[in-house]
N, C-alpha and C. Protein backbone atom coordinates (compact mmCIF):
# COMPACT_ATOMS: atom_id res chain seq x y z
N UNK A 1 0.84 -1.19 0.00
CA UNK A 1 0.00 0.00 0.00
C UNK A 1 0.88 1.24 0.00
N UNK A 2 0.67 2.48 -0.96
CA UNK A 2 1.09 3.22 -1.06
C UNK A 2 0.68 4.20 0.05
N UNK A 3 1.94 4.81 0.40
CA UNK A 3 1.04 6.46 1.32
C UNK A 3 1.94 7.70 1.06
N UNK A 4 1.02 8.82 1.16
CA UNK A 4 1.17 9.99 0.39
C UNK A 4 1.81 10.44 1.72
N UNK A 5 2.79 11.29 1.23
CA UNK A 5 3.01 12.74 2.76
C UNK A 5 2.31 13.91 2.51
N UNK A 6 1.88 14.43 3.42
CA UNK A 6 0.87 15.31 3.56
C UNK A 6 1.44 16.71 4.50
N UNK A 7 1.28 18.11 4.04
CA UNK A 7 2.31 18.74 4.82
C UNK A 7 1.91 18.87 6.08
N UNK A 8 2.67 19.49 7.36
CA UNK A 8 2.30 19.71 8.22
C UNK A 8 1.19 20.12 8.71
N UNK A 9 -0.11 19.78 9.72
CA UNK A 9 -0.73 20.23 10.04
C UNK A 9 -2.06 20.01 9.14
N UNK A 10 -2.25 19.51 7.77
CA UNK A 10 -3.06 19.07 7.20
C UNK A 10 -4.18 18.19 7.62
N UNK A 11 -3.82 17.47 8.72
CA UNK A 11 -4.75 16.82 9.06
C UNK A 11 -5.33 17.16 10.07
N UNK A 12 -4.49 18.03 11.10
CA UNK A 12 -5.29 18.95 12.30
C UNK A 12 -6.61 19.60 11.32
N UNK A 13 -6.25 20.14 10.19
CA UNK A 13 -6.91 20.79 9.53
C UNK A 13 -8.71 20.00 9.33
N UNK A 14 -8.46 18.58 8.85
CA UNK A 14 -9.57 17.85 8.46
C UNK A 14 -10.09 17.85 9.49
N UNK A 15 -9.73 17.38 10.49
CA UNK A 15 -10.46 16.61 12.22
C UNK A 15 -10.95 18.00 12.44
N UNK A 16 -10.37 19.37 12.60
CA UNK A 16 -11.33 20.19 13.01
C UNK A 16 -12.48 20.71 12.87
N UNK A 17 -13.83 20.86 13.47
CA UNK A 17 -15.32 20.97 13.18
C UNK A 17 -15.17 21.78 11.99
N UNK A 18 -16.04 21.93 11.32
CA UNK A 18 -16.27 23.10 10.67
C UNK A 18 -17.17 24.23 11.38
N UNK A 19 -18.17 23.48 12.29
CA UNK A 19 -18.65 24.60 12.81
C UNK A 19 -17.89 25.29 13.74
N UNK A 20 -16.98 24.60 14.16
CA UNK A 20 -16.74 25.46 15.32
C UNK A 20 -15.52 26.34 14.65
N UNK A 21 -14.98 25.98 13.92
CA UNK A 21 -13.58 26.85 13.08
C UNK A 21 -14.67 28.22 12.62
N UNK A 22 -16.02 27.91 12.11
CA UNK A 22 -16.49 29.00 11.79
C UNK A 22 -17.37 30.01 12.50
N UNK A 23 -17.98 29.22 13.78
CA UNK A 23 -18.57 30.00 14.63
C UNK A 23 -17.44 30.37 15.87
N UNK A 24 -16.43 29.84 16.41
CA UNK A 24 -15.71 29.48 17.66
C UNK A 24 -14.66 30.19 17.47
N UNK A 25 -14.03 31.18 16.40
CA UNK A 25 -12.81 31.39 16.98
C UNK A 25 -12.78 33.04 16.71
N UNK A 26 -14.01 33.98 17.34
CA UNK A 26 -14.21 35.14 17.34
C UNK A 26 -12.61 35.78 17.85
N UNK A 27 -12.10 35.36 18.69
CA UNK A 27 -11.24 36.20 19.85
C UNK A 27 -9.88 36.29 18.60
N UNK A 28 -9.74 35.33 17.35
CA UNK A 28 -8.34 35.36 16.84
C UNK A 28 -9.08 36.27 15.69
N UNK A 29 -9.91 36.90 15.35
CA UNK A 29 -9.70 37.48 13.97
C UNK A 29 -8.95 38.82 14.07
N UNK A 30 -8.08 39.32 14.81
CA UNK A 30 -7.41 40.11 13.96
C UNK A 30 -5.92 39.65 13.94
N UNK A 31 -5.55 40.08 12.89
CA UNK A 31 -4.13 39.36 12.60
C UNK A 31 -2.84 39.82 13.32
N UNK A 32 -1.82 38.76 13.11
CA UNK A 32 -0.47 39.45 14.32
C UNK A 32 0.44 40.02 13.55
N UNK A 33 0.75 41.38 14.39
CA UNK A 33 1.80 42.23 13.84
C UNK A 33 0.70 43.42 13.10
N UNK A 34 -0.38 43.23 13.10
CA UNK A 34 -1.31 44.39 12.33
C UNK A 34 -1.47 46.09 13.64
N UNK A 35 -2.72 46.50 13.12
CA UNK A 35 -3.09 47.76 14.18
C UNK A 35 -4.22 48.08 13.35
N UNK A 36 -5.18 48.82 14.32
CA UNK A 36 -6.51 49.11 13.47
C UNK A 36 -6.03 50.53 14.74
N UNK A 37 -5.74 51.92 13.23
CA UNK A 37 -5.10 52.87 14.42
C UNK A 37 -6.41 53.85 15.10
N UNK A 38 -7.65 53.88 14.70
CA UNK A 38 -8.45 54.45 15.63
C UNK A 38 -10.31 54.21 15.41
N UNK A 39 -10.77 55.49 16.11
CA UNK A 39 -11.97 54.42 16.11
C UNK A 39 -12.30 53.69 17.26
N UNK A 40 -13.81 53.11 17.56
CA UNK A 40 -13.56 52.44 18.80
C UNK A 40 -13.73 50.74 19.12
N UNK A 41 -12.93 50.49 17.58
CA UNK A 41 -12.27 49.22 17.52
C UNK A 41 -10.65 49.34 17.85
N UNK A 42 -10.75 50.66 17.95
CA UNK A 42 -8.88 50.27 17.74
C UNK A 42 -7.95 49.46 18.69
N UNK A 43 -6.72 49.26 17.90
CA UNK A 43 -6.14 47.91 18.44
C UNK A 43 -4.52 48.05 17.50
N UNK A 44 -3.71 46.99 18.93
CA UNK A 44 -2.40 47.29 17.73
C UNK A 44 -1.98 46.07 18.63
N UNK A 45 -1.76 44.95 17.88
CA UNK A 45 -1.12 43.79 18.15
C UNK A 45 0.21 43.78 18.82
N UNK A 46 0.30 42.67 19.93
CA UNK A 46 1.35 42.97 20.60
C UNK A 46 2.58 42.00 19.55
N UNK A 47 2.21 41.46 18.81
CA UNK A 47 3.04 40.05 18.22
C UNK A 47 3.50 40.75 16.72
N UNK A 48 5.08 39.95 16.44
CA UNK A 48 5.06 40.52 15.17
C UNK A 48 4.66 39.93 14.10
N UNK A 49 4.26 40.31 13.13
CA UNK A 49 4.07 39.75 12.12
C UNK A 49 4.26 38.30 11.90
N UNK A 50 3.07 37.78 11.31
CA UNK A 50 3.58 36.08 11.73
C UNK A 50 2.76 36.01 9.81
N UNK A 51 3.53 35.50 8.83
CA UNK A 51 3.24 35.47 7.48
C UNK A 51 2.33 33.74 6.99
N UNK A 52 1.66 33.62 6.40
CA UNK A 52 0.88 32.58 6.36
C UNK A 52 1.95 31.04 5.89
N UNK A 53 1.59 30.07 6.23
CA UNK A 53 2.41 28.86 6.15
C UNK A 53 2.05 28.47 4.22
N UNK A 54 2.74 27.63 3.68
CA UNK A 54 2.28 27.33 2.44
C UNK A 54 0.95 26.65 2.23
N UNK A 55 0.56 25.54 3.15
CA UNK A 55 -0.19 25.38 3.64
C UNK A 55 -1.86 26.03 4.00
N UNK A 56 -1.51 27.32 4.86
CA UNK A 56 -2.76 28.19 4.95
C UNK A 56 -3.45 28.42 3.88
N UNK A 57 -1.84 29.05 3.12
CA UNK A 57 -1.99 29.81 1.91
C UNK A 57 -3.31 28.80 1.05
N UNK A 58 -2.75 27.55 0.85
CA UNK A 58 -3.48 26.82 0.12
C UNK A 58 -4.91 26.76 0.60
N UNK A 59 -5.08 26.73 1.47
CA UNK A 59 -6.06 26.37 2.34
C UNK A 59 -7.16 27.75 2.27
N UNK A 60 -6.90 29.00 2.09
CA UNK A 60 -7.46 30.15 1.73
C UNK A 60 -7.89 30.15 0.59
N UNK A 61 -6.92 30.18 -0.29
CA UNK A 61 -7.11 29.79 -1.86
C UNK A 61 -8.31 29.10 -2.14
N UNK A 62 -8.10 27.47 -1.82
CA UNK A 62 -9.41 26.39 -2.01
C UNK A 62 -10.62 27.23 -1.70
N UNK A 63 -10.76 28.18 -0.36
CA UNK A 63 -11.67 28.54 0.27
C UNK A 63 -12.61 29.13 -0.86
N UNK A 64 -11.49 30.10 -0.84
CA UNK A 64 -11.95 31.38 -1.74
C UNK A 64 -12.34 30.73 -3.53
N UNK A 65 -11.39 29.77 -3.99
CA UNK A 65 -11.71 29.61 -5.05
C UNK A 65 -11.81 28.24 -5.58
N UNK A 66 -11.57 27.61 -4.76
CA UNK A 66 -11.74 25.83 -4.92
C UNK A 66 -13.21 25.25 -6.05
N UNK A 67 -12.73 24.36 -6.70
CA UNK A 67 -13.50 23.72 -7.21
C UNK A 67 -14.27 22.42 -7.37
N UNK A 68 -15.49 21.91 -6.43
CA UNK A 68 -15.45 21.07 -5.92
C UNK A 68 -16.00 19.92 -6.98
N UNK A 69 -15.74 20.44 -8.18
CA UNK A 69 -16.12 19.13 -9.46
C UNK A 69 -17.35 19.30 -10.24
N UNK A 70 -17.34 18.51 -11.24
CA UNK A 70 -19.04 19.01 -12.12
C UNK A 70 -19.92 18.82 -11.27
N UNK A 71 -21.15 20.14 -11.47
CA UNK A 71 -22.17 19.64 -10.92
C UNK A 71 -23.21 18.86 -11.46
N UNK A 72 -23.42 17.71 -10.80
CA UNK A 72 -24.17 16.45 -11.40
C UNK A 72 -25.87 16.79 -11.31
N UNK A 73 -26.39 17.64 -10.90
CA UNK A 73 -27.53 18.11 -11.41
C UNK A 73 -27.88 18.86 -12.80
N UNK A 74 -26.67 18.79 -13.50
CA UNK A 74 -27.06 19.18 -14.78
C UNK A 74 -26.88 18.39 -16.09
N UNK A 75 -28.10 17.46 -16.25
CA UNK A 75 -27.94 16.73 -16.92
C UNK A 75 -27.87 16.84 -18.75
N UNK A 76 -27.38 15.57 -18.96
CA UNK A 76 -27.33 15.45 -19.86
C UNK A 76 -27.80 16.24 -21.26
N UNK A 77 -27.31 16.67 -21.76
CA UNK A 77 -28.49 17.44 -23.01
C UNK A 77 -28.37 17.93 -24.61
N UNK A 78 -28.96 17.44 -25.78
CA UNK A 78 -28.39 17.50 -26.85
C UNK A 78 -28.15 18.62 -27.10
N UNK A 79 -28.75 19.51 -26.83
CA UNK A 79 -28.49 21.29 -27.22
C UNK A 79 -26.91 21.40 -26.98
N UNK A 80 -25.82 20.30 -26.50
CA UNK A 80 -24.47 21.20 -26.18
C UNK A 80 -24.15 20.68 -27.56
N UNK A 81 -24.33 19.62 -27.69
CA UNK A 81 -23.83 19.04 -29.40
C UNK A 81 -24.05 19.69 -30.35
N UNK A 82 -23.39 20.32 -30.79
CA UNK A 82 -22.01 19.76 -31.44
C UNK A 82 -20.92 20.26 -30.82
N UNK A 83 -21.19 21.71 -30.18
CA UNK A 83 -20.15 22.62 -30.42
C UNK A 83 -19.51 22.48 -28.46
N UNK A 84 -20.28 21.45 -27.63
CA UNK A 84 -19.47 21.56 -26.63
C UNK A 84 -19.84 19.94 -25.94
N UNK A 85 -18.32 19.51 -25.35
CA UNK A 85 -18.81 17.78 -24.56
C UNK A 85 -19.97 18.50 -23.77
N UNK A 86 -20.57 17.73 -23.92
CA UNK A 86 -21.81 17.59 -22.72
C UNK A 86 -21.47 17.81 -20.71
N UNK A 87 -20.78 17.08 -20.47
CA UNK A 87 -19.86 17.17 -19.06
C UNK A 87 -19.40 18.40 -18.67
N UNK A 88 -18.05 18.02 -19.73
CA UNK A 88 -16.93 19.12 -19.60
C UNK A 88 -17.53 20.81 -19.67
N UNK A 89 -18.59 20.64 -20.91
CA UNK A 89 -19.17 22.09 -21.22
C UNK A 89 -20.82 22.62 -19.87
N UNK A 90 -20.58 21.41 -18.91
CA UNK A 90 -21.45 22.03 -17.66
C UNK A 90 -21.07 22.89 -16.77
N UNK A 91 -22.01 23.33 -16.60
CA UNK A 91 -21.15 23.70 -15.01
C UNK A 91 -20.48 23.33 -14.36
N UNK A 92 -19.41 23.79 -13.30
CA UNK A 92 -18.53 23.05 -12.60
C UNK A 92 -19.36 23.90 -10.77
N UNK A 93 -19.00 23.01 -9.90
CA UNK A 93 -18.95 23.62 -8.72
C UNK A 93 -18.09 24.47 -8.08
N UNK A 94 -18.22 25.39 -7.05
CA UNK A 94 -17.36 25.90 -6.80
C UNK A 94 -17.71 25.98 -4.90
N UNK A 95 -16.85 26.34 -4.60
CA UNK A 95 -16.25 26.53 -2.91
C UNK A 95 -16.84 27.59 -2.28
N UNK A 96 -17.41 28.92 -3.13
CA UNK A 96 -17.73 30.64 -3.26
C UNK A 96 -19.06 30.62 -3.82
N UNK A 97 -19.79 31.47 -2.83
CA UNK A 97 -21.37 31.31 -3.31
C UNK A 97 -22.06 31.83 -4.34
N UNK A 98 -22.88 31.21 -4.99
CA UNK A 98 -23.23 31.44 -6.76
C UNK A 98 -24.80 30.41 -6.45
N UNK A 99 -25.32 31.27 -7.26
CA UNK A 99 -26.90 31.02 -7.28
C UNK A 99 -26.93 29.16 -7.83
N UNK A 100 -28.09 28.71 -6.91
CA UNK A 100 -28.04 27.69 -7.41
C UNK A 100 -26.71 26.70 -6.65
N UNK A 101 -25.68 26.88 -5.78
CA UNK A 101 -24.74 26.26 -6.33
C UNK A 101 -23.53 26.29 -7.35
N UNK A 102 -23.90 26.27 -8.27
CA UNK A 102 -23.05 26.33 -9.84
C UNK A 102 -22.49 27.32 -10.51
N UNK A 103 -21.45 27.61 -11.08
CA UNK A 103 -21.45 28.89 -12.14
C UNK A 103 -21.14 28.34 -13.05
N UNK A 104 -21.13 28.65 -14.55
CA UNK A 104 -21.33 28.70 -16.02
C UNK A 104 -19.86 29.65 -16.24
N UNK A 105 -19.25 30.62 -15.87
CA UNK A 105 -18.12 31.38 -16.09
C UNK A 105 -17.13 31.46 -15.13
């Protein structure tokens, strides 16, 4: 049996809820090494700058623009023939919210 290496921390990544990564971690959103200079949010981080891992990076990316494969609710249909595969010329899914699910562009 083959096994893949996987980078650091990738799998902390899976095991963690989703709900709670998205409801639970109010107290970390502002970033380290930043300052929000006034206003009565303001704030200036005691930490320096800490730059995202390759990892995160990826992990933002997918967020923001990931593609999670054709969407299989759009079936089959001769109208793409001739001029497009049927599949390939569907919609694809995406990670980023779009009516329906799906985008076309």
């Amino acid at each position: 049996m083959e096994t893949t290496a996987h980078p650091a921390g990738l799998q902390d990544v899976l095991e963690f809820p989703l709900v709670e990564a998205l409801y639970g971690r109010r107290a970390r959103r502002f970033s380290l090494g930043t300052s929000l200079p006034d206003g009565p949010l303001a704030f200036t981080s005691r930490h320096d700058p800490l730059p995202l891992t390759e990892l995160e990076q990826m992990l933002v990316l997918t967020a923001a623009a990931g593609n999670t494969g054709w969407h299989y609710m759009i079936m089959r249909h001769a109208g793409y023939a001739p001029h497009l595969s049927n599949y390939s010329g569907a919609a694809g899914g995406r990670t980023f919210p779009s009516a329906a699910g799906f985008h076309t562009s």
